[in-house]
N, C-alpha and C. Protein backbone atom coordinates (compact mmCIF):
# COMPACT_ATOMS: atom_id res chain seq x y z
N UNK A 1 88.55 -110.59 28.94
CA UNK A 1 89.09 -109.65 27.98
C UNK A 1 90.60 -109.54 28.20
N UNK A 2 91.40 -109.63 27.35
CA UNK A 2 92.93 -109.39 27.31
C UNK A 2 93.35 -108.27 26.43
N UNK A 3 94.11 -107.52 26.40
CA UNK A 3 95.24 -106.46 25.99
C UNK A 3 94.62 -106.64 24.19
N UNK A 4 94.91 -107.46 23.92
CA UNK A 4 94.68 -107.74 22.23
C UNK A 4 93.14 -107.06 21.85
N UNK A 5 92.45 -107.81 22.85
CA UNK A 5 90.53 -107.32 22.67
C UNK A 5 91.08 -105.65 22.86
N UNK A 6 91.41 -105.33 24.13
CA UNK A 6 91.33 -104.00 23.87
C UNK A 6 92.01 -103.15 22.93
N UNK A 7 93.15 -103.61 22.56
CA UNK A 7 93.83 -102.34 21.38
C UNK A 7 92.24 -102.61 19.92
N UNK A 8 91.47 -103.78 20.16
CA UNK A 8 91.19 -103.95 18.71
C UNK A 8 89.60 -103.00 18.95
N UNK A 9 89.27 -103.59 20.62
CA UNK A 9 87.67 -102.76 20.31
C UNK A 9 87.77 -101.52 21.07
N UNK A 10 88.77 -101.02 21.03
CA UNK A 10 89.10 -99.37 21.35
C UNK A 10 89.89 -98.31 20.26
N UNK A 11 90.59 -99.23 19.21
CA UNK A 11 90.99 -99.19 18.13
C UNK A 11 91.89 -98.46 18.91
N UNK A 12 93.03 -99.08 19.21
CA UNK A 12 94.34 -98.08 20.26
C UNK A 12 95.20 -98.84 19.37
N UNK A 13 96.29 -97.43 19.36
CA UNK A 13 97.83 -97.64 18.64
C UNK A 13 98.84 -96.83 19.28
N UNK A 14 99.81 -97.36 18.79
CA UNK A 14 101.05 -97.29 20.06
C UNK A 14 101.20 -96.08 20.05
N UNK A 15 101.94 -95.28 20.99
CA UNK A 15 102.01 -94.00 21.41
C UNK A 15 103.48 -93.29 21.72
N UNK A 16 104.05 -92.87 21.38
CA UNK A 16 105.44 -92.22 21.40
C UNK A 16 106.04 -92.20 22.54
N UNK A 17 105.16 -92.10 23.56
CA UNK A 17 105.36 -92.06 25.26
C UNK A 17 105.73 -93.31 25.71
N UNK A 18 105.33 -94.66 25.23
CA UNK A 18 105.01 -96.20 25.02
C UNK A 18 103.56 -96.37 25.27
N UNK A 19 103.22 -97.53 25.39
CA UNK A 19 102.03 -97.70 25.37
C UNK A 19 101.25 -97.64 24.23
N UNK A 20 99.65 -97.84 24.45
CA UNK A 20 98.60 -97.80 23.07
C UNK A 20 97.58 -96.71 23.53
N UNK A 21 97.30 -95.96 22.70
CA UNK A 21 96.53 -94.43 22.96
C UNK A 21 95.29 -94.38 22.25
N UNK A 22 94.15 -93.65 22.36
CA UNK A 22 93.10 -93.46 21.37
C UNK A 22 92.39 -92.57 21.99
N UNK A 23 92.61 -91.05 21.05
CA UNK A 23 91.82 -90.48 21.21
C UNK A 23 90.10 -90.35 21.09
N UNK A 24 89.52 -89.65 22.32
CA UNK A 24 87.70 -90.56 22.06
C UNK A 24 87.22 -89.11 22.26
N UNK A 25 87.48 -87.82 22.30
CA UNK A 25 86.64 -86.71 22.32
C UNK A 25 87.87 -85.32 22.41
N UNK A 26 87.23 -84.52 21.92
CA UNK A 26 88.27 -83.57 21.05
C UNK A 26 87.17 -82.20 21.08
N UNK A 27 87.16 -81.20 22.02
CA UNK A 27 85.97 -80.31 22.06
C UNK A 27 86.04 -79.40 20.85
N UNK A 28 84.93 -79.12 20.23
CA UNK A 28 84.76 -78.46 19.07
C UNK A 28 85.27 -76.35 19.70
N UNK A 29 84.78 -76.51 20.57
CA UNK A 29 84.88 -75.08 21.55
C UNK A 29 86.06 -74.68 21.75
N UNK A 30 86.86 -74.02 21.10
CA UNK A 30 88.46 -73.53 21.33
C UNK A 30 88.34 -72.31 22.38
N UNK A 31 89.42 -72.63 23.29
CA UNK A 31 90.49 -71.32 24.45
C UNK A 31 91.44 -70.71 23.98
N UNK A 32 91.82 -69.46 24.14
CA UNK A 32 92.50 -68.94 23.42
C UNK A 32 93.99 -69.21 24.83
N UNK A 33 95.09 -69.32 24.37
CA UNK A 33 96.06 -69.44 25.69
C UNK A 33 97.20 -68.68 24.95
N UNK A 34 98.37 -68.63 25.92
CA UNK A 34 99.52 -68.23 26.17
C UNK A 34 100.51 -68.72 25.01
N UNK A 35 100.30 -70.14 24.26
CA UNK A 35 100.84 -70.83 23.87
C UNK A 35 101.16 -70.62 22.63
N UNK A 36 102.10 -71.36 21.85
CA UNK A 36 102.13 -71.36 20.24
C UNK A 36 101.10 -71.93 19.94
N UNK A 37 100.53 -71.31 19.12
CA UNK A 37 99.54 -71.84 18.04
C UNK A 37 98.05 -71.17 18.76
N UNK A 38 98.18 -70.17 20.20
CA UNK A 38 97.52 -70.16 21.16
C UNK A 38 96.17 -71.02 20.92
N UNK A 39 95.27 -70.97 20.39
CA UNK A 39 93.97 -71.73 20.99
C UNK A 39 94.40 -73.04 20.85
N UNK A 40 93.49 -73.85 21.83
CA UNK A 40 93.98 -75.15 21.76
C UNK A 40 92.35 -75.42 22.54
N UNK A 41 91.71 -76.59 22.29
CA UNK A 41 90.14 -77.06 22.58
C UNK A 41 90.32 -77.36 24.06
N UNK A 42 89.26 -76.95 24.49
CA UNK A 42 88.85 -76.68 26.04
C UNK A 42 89.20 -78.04 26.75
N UNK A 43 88.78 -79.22 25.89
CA UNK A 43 89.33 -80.64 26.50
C UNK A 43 89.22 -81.19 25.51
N UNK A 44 90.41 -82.29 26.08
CA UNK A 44 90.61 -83.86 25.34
C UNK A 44 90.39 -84.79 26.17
N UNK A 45 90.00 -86.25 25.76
CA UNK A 45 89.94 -87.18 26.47
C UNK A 45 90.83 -88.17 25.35
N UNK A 46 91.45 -89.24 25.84
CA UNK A 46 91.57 -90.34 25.50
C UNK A 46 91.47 -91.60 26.24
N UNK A 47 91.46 -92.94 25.30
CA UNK A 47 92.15 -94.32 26.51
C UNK A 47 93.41 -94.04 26.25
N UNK A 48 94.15 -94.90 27.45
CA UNK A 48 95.56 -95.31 27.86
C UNK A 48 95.80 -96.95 28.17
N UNK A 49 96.49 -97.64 27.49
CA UNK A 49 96.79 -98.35 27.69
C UNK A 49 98.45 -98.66 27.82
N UNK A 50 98.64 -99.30 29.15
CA UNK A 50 100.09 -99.87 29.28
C UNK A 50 100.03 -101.45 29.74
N UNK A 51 100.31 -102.07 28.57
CA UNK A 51 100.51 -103.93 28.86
C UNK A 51 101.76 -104.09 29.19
N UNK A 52 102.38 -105.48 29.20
CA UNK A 52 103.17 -106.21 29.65
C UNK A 52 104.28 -106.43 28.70
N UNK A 53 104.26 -106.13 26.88
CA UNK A 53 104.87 -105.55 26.37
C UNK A 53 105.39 -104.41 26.09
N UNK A 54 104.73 -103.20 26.66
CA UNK A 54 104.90 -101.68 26.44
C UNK A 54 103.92 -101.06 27.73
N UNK A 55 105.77 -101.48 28.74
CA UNK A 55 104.54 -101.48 30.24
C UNK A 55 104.80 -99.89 30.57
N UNK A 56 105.60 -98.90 30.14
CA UNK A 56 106.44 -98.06 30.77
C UNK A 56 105.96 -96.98 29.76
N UNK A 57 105.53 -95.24 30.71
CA UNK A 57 104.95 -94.35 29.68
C UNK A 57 106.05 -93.83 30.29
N UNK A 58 106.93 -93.37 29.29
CA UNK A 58 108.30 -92.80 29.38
C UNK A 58 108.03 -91.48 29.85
N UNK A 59 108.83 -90.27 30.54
CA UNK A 59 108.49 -89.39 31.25
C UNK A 59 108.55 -87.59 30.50
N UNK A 60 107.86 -87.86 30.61
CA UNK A 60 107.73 -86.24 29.67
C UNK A 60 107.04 -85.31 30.63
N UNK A 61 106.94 -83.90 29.95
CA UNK A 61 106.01 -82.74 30.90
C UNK A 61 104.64 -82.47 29.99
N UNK A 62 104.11 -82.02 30.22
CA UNK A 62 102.95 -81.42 29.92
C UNK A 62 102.50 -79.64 30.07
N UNK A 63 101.73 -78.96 29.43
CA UNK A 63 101.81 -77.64 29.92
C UNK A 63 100.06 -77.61 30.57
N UNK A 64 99.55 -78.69 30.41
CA UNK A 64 97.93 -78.69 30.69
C UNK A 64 98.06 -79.54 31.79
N UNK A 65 96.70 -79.62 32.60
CA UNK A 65 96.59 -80.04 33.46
C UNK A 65 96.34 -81.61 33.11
N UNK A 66 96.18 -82.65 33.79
CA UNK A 66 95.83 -84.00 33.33
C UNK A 66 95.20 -84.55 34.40
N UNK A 67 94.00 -85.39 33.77
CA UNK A 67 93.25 -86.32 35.05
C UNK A 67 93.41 -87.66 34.84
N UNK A 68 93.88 -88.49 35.56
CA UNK A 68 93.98 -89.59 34.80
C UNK A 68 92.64 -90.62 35.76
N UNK A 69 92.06 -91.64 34.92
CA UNK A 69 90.82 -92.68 35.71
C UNK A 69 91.56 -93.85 35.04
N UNK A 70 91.02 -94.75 36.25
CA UNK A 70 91.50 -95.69 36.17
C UNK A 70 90.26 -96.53 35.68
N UNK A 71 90.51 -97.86 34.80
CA UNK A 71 89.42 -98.16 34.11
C UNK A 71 89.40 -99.74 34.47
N UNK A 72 90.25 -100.43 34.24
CA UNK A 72 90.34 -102.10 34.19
C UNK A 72 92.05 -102.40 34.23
N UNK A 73 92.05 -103.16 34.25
CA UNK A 73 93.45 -104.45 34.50
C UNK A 73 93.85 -104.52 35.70
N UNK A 74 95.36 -104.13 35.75
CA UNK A 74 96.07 -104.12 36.95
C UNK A 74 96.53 -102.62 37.15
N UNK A 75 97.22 -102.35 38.04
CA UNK A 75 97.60 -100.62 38.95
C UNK A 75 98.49 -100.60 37.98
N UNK A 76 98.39 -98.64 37.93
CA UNK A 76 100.06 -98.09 37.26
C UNK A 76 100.34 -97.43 38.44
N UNK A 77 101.86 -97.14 38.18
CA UNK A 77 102.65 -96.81 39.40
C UNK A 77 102.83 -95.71 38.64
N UNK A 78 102.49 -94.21 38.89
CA UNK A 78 103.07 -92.98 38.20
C UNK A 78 104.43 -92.24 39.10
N UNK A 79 105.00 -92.02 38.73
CA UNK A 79 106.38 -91.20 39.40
C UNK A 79 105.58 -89.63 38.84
N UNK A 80 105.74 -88.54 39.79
CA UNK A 80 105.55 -87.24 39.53
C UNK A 80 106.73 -86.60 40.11
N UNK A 81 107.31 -85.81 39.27
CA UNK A 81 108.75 -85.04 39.35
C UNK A 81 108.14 -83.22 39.66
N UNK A 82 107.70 -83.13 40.68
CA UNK A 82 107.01 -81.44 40.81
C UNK A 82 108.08 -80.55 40.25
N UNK A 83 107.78 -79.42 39.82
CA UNK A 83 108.85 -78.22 39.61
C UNK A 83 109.50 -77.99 40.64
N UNK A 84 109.59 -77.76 41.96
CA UNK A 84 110.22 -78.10 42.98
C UNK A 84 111.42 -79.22 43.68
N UNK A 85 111.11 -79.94 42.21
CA UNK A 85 112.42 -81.03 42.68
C UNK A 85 111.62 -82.04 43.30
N UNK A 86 110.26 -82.29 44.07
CA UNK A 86 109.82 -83.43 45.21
C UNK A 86 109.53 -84.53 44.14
N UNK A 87 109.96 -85.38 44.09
CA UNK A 87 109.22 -86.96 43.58
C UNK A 87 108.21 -87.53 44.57
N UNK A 88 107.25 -87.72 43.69
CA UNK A 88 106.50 -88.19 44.13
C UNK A 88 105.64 -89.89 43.27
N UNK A 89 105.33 -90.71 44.44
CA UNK A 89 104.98 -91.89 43.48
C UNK A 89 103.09 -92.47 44.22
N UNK A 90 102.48 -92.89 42.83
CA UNK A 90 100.83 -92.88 43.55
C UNK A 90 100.81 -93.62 42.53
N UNK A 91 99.76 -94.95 43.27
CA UNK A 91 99.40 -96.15 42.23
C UNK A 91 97.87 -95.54 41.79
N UNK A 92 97.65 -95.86 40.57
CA UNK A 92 96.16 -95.64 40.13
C UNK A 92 95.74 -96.95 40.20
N UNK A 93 94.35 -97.02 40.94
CA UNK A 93 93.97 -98.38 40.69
C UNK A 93 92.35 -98.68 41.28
N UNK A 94 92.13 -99.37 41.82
CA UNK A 94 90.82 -99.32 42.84
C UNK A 94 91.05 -99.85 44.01
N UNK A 95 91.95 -100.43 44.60
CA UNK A 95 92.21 -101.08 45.51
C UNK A 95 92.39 -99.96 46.55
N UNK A 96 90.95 -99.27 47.06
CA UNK A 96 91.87 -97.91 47.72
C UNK A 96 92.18 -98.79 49.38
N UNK A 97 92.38 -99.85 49.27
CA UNK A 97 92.63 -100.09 51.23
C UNK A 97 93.90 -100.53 51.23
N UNK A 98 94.46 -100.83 50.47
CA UNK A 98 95.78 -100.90 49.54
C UNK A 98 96.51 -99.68 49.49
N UNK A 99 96.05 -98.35 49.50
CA UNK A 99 96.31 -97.13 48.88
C UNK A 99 96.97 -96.68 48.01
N UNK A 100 95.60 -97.43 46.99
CA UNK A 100 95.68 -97.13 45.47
C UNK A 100 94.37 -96.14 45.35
N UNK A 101 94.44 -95.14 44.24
CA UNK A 101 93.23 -94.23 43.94
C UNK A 101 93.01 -93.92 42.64
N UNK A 102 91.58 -93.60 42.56
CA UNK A 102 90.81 -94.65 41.43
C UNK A 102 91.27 -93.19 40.00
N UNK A 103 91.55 -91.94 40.23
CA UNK A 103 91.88 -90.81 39.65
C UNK A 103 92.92 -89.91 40.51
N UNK A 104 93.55 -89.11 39.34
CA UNK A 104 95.14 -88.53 39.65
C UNK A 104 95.35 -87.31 38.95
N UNK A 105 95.29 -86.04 39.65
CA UNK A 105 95.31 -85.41 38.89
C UNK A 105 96.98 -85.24 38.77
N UNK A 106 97.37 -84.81 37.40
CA UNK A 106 98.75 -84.16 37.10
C UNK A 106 98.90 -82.92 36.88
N UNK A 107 98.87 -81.71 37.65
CA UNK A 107 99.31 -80.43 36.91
C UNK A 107 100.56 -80.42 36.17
N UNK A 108 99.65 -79.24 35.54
CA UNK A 108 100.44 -78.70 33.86
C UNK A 108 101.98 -78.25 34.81
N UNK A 109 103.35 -78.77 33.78
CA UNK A 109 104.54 -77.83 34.60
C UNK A 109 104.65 -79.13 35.19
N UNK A 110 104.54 -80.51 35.47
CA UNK A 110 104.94 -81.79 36.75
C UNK A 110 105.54 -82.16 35.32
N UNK A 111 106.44 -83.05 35.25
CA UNK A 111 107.29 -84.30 34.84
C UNK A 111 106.30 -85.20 35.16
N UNK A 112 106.34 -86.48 34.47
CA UNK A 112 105.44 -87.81 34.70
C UNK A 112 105.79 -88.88 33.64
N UNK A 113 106.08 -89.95 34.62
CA UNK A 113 106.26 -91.28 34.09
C UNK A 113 105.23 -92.13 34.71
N UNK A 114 104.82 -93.05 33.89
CA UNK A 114 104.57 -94.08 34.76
C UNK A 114 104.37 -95.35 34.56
N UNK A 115 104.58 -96.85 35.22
CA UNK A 115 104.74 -98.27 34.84
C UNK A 115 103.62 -99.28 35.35
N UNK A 116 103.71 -100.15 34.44
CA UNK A 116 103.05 -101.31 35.02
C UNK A 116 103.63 -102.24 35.63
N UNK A 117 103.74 -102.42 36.64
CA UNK A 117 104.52 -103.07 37.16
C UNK A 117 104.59 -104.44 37.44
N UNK A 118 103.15 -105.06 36.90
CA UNK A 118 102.84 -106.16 36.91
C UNK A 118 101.74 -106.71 36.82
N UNK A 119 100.85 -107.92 35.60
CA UNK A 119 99.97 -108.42 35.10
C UNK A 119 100.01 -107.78 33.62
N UNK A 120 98.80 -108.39 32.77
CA UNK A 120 98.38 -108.27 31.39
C UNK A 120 99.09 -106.63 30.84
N UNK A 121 98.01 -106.05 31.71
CA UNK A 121 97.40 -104.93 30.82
C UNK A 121 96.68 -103.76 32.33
N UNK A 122 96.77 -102.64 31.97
CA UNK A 122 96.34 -101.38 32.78
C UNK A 122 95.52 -100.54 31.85
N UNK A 123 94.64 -100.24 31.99
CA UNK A 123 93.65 -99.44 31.21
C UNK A 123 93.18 -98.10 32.06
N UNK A 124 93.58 -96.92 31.17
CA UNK A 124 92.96 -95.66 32.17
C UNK A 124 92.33 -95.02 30.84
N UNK A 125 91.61 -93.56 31.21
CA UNK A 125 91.02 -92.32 30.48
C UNK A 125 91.96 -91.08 30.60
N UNK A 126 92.11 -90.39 30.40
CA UNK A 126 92.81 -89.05 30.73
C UNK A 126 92.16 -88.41 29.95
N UNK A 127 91.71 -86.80 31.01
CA UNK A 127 91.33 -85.90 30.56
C UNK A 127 91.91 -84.59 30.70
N UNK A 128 91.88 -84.02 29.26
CA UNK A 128 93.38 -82.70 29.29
C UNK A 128 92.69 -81.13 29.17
N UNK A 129 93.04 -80.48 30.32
CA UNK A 129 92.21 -79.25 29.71
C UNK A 129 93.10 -78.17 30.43
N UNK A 130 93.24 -76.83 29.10
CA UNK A 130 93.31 -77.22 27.98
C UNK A 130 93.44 -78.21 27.42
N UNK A 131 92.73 -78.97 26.23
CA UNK A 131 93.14 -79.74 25.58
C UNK A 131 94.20 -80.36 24.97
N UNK A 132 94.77 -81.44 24.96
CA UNK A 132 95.65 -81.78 24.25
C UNK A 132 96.54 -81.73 23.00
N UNK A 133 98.16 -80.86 23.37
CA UNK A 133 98.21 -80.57 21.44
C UNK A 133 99.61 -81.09 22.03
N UNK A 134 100.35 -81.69 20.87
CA UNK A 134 101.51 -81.71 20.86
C UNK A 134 102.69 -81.03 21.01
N UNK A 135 102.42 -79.96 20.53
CA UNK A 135 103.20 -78.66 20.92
C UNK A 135 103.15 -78.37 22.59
N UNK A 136 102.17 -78.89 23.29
CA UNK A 136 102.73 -78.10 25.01
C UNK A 136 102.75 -79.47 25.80
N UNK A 137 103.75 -80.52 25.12
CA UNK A 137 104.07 -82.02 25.31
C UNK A 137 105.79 -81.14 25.26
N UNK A 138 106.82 -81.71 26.56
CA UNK A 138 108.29 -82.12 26.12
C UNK A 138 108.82 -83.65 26.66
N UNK A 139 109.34 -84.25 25.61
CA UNK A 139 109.98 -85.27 26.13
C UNK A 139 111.25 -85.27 27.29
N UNK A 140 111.38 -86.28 28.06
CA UNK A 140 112.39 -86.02 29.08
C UNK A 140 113.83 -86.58 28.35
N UNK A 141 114.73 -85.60 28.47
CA UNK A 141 116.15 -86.12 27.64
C UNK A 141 117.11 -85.96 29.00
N UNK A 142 118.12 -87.09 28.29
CA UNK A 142 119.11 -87.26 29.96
C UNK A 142 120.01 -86.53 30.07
N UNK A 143 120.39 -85.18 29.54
CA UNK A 143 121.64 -84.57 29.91
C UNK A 143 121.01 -83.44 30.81
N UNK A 144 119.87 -83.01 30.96
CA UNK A 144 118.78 -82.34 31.23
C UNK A 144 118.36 -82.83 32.53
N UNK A 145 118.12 -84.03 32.90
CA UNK A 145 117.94 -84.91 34.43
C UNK A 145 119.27 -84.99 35.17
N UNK A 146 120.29 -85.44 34.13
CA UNK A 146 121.30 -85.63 35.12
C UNK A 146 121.72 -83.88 35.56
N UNK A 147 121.95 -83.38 35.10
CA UNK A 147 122.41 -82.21 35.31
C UNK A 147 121.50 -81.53 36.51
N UNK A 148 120.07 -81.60 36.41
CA UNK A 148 119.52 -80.85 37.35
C UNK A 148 118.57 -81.54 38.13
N UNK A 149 118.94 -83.16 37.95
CA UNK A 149 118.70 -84.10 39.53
C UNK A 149 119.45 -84.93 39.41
N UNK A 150 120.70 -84.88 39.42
CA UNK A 150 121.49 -85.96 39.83
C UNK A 150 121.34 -87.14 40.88
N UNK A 151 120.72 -86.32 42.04
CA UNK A 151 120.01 -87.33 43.28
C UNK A 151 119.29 -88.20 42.60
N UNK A 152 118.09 -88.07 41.37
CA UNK A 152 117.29 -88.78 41.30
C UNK A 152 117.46 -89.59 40.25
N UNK A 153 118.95 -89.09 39.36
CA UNK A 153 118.95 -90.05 38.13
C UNK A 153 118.86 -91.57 38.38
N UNK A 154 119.50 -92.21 38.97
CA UNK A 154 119.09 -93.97 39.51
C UNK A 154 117.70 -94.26 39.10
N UNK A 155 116.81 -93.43 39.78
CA UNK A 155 115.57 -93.61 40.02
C UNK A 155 114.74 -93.44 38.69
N UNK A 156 115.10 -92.27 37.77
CA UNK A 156 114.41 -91.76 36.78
C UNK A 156 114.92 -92.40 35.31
N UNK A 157 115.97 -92.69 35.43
CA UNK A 157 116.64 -92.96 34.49
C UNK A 157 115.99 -94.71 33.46
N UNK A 158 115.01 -95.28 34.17
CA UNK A 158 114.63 -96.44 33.57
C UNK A 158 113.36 -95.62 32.33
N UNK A 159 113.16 -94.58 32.94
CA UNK A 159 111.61 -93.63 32.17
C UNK A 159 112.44 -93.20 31.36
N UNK A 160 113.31 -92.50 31.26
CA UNK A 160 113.73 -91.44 30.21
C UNK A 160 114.26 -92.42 28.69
C-alpha cells in the first residue's frame, strides 16, 4: 500500500495544517464548554496523514485535549511547545526499543508541530475531546514566536 491507496481508500484531503485529513466519527452527544459557540461534541476522531510531499503539520495550538495513534508507514517526529516555554520532541511510531511510542497525548493549551522525517507516508488517528471545532484551533504566526521564544525561533521556525 502507498500514500496514493491511502488518500483514495480513506477518502483523505489536504488539510490547512499540511498533510491529508478525514474525518471518521463526530459524536452526536454535545458538552456544553467555556468556549464560543460553547457546546462542541464530546469527541472527534479522524485519520492523519503526512507523506513525503506534505511531510510537515505546521504548528498550531489547540484548546482540547488530543490523542494521537499511530497506524502504518514510517515515525512522526512531533515538537510540543508546553505553556511553560519547555520543548519537547517524541517520535510516534512502534518501534518502542528505539523509543518511539505507539500513542501521544497533546493537552489542550501545548503548541504542536510535527514531521516526517523520512520514507513514503506516516499514518495516525487522533482523538479530540472535547471534540474538534475550528474555532478552539490557532495557527502559529511568527511575530508571536519570535517575540516570546526567541531561543527557540531556529528550531520552530521550519513549522510556522
Amino acid at each position: 500500500m502507498n500514500k496514493q491507496d491511502l488518500i483514495q481508500q480513506l477518502s483523505l484531503v489536504e488539510h490547512i495544517e499540511g498533510g491529508y485529513f478525514a474525518e471518521i466519527y463526530r459524536s452526536t452527544e454535545n458538552v456544553t464548554t467555556e468556549r464560543e459557540g460553547n457546546d462542541r461534541a464530546i469527541l472527534t476522531s479522524i485519520y492523519y496523514l503526512l507523506t513525503e510531499d506534505r511531510p510537515i503539520d505546521r504548528l498550531h495550538r489547540n484548546q482540547s485535549d488530543i490523542i494521537h495513534y499511530f497506524h502504518l508507514g514510517s515515525p512522526i517526529t512531533y515538537l510540543i511547545l508546553h505553556p511553560d516555554g519547555q520543548l519537547e520532541r517524541v517520535k510516534l511510531g512502534i518501534n518502542l526499543l528505539n523509543g518511539e511510542v505507539p500513542q501521544l497525548l497533546v493537552s489542550g493549551g501545548c503548541w504542536k508541530a510535527a514531521v516526517l522525517e523520512a520514507g513514503e507516508f506516516g499514518l495516525l488517528g487522533e482523538a479530540v475531546a472535547p471534540g474538534f471545532d475550528y474555532r478552539d484551533m490557532e495557527i502559529a504566526q511568527e511575530d508571536y514566536f519570535r517575540e516570546n521564544f526567541p531561543d527557540l525561533w531556529d528550531e520552530l521556525a521550519p513549522y510556522i
